[in-house]
N, C-alpha and C. Protein backbone atom coordinates (compact mmCIF):
# COMPACT_ATOMS: atom_id res chain seq x y z
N UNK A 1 -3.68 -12.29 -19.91
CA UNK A 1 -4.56 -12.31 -18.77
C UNK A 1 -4.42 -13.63 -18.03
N UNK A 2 -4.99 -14.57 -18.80
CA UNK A 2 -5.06 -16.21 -18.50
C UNK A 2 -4.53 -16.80 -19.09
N UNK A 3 -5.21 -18.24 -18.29
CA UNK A 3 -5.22 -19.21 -19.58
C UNK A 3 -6.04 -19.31 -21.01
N UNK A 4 -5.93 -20.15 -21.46
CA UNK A 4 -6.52 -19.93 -22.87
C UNK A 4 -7.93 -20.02 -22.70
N UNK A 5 -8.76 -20.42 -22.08
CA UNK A 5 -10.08 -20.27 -22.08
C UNK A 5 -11.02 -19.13 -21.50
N UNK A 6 -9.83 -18.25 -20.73
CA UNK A 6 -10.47 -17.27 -20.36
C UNK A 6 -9.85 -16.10 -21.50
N UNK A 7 -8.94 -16.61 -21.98
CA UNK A 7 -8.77 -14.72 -23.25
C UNK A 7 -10.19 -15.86 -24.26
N UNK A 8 -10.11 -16.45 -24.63
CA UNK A 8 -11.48 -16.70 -25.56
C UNK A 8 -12.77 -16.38 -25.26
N UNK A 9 -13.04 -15.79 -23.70
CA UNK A 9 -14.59 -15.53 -23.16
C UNK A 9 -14.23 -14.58 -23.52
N UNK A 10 -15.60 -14.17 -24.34
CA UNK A 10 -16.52 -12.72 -24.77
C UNK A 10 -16.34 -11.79 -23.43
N UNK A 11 -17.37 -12.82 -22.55
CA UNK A 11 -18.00 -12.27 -21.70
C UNK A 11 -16.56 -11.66 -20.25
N UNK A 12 -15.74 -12.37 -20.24
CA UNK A 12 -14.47 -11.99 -19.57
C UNK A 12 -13.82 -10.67 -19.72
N UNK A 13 -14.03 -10.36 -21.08
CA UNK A 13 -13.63 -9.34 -21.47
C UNK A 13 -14.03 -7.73 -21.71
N UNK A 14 -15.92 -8.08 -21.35
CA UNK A 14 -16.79 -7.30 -21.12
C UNK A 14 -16.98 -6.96 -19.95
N UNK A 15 -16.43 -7.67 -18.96
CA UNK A 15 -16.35 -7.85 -17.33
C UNK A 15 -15.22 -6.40 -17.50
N UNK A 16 -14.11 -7.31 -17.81
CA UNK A 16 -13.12 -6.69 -17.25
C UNK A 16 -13.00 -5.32 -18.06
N UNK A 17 -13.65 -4.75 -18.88
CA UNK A 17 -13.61 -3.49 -19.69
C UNK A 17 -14.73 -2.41 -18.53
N UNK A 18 -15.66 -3.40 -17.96
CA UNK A 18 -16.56 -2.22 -17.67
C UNK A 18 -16.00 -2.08 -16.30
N UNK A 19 -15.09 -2.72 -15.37
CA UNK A 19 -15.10 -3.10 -14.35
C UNK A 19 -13.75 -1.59 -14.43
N UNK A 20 -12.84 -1.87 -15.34
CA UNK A 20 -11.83 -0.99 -15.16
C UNK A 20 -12.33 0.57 -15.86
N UNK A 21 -13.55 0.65 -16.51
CA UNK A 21 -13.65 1.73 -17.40
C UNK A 21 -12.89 1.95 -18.58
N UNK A 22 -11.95 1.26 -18.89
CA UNK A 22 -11.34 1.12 -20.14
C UNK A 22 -11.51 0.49 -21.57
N UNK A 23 -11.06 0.64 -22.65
CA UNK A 23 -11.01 -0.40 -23.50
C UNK A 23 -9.64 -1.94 -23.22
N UNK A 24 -10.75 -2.55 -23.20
CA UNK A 24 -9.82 -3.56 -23.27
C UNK A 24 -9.52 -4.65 -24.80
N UNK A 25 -8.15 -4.72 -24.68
CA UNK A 25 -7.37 -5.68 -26.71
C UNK A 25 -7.45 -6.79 -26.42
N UNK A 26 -8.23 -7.82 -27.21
CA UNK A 26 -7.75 -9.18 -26.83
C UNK A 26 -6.92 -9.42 -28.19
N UNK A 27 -5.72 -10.23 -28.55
CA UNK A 27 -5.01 -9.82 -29.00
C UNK A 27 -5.22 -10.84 -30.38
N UNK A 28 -5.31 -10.66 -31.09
CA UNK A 28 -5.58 -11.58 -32.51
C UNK A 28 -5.27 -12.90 -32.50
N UNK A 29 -4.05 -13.60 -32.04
CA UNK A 29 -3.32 -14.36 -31.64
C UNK A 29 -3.15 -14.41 -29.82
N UNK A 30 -4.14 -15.80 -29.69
CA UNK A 30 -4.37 -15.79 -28.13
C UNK A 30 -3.72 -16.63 -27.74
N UNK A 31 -2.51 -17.01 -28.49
CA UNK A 31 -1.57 -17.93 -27.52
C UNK A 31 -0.26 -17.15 -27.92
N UNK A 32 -0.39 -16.00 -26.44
CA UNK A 32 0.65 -15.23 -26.57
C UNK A 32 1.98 -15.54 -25.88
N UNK A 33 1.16 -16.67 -25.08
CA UNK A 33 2.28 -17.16 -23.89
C UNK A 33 3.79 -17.81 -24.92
N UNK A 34 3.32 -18.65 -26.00
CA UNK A 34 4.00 -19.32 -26.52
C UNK A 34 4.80 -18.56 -28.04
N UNK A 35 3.83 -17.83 -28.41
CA UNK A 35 4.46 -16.26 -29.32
C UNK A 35 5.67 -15.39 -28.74
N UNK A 36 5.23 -15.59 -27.57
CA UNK A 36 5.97 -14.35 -26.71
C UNK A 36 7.53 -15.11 -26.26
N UNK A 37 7.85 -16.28 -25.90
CA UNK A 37 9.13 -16.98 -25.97
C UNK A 37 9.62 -17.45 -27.22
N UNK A 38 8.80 -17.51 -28.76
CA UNK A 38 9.45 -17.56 -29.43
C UNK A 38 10.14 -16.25 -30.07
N UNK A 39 9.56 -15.36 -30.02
CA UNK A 39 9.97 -14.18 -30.05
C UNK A 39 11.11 -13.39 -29.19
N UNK A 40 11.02 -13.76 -28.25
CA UNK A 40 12.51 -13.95 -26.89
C UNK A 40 13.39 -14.92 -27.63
N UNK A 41 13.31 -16.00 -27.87
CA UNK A 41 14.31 -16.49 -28.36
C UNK A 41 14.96 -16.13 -30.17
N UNK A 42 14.18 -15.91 -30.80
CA UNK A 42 14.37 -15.12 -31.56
C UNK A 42 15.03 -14.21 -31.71
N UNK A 43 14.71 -13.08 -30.80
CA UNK A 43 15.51 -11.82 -30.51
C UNK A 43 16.67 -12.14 -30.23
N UNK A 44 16.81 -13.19 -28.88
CA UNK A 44 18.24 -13.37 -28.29
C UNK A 44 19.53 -13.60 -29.51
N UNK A 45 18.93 -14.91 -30.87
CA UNK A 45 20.01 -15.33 -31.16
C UNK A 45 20.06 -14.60 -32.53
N UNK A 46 19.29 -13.61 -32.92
CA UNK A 46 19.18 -12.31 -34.44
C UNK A 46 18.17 -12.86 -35.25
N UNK A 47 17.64 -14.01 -35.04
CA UNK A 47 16.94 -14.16 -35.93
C UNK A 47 15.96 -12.94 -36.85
N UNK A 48 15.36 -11.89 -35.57
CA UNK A 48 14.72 -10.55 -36.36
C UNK A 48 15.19 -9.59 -34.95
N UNK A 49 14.31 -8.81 -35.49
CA UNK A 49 15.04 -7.41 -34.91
C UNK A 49 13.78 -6.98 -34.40
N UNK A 50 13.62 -6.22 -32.60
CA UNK A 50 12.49 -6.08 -32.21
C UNK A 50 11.50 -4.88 -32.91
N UNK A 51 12.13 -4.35 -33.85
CA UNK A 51 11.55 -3.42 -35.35
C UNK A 51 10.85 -4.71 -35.86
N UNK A 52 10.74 -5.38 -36.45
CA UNK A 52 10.34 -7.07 -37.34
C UNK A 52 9.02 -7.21 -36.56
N UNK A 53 9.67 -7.72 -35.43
CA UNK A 53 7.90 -7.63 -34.60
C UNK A 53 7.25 -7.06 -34.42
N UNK A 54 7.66 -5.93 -33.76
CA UNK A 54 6.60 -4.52 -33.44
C UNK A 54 6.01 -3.81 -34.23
N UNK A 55 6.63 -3.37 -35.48
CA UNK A 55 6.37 -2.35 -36.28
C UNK A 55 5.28 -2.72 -37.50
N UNK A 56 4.91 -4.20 -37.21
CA UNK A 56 4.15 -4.49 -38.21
C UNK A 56 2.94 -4.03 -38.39
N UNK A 57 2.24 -4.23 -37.49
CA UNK A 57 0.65 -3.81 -37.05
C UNK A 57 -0.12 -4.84 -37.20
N UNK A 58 -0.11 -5.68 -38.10
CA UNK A 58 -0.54 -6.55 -38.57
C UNK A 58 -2.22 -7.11 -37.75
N UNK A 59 -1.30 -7.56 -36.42
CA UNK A 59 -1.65 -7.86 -35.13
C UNK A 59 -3.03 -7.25 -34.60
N UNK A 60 -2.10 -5.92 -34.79
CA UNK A 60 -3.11 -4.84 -34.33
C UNK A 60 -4.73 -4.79 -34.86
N UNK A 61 -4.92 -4.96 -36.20
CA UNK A 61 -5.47 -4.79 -37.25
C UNK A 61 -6.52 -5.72 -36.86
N UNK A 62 -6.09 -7.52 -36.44
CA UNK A 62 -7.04 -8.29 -35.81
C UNK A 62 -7.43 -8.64 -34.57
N UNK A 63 -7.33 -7.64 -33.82
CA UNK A 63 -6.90 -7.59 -32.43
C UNK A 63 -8.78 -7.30 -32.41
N UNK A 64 -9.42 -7.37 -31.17
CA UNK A 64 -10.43 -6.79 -30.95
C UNK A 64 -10.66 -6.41 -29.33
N UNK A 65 -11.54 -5.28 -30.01
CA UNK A 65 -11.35 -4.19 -28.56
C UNK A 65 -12.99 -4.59 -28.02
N UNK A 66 -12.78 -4.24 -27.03
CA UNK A 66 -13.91 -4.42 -25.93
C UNK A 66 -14.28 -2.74 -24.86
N UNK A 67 -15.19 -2.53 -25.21
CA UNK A 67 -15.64 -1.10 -24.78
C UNK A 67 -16.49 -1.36 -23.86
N UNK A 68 -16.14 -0.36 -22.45
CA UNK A 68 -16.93 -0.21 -21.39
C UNK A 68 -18.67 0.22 -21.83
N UNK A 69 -19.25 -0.59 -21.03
CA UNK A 69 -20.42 -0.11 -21.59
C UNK A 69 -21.30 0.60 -20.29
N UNK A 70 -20.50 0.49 -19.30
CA UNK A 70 -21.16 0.61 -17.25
C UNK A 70 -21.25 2.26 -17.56
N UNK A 71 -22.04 3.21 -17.07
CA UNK A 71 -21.83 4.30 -16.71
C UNK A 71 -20.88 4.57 -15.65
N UNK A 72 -20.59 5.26 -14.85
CA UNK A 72 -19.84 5.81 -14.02
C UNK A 72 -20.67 4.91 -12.20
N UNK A 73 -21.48 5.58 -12.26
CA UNK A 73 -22.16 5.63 -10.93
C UNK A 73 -22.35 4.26 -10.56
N UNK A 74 -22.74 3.22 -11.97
CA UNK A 74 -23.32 1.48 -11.87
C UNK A 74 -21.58 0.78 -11.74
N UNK A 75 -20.80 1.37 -12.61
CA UNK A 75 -19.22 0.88 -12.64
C UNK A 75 -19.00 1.12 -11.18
N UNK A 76 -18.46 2.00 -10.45
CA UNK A 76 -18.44 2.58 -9.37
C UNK A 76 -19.23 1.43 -8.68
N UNK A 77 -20.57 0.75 -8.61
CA UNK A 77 -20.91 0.31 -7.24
C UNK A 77 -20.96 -1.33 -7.49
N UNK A 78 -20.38 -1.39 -9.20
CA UNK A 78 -19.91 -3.33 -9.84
C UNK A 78 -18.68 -3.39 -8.79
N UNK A 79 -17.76 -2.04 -8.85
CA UNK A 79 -16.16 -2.45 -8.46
C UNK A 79 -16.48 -2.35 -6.89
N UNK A 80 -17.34 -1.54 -6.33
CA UNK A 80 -17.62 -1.68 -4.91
C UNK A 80 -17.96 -3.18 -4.62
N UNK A 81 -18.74 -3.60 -5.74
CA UNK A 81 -18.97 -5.29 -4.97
C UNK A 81 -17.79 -6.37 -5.22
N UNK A 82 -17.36 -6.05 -6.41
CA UNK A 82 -16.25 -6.68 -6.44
C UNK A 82 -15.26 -7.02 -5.62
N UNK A 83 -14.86 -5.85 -4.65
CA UNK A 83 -14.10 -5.59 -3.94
C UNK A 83 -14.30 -6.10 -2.47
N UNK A 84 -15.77 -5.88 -2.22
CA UNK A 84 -16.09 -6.98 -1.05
C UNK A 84 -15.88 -8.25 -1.36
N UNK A 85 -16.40 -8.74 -2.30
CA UNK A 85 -16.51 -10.34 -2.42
C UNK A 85 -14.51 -11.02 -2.38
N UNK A 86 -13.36 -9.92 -3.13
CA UNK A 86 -12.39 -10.44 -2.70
C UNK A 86 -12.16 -10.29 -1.27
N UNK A 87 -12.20 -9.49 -0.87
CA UNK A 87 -11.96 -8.90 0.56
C UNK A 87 -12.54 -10.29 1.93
N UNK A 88 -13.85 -10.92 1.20
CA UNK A 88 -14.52 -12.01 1.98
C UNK A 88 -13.62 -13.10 1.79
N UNK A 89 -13.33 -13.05 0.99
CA UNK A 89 -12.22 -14.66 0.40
C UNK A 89 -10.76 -14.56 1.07
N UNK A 90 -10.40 -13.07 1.89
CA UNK A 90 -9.45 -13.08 2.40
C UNK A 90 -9.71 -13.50 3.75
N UNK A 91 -10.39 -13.07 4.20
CA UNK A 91 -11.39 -13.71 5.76
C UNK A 91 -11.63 -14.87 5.58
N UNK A 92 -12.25 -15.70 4.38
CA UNK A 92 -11.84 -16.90 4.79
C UNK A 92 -10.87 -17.78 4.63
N UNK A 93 -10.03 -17.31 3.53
CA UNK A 93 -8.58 -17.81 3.72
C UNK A 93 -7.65 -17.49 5.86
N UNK A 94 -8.24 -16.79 5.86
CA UNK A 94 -7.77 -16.23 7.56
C UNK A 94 -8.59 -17.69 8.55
N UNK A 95 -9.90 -17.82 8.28
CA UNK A 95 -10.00 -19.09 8.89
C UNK A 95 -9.43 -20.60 9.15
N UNK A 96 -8.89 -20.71 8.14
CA UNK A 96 -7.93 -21.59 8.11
C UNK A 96 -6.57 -21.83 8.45
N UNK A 97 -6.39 -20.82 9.00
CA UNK A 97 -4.77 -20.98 9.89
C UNK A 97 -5.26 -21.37 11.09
């Protein structure tokens, strides 16, 4: 998602679950940025095999999920405001040219 202080908010993640209606994974290991190139480099020179990484679950197991909790109709009028308030930040980015 982010940087590291926003995959550690609770509350970021409760946002963004009810906002999309989905479950959202924050992933057990929140410094994926730096997992994720050692694992690229890894791969590149054989060290493991993308079976080695994936297939473990391990991950999975401490991963934690975040469940929409918005009904339909209240989700529906969070993402309606949401959507203004970016929409305003584009108008005033437009003031400034």
């Amino acid at each position: 998602m982010a940087g590291d202080h926003v995959v550690q908010s609770y509350s970021v993640f409760v946002l963004v679950a009810d906002l999309l209606g989905n479950p959202v994974v924050r992933p057990a290991d929140i410094e994926t940025t730096a997992l994720g190139a050692a694992f690229a480099a890894g791969l590149a020179v054989g060290i493991w095999t993308e079976d080695e990484i994936f297939d473990s679950g391990e991950k999975v197991k401490l991963a934690t999920t975040f469940y929409p909790a918005l009904d339909e109709e209240r989700r529906n009028k969070k993402v309606e405001s949401w959507c203004k308030a970016v929409s305003r930040t584009f108008d005033l980015a437009d003031l400034s040219l």
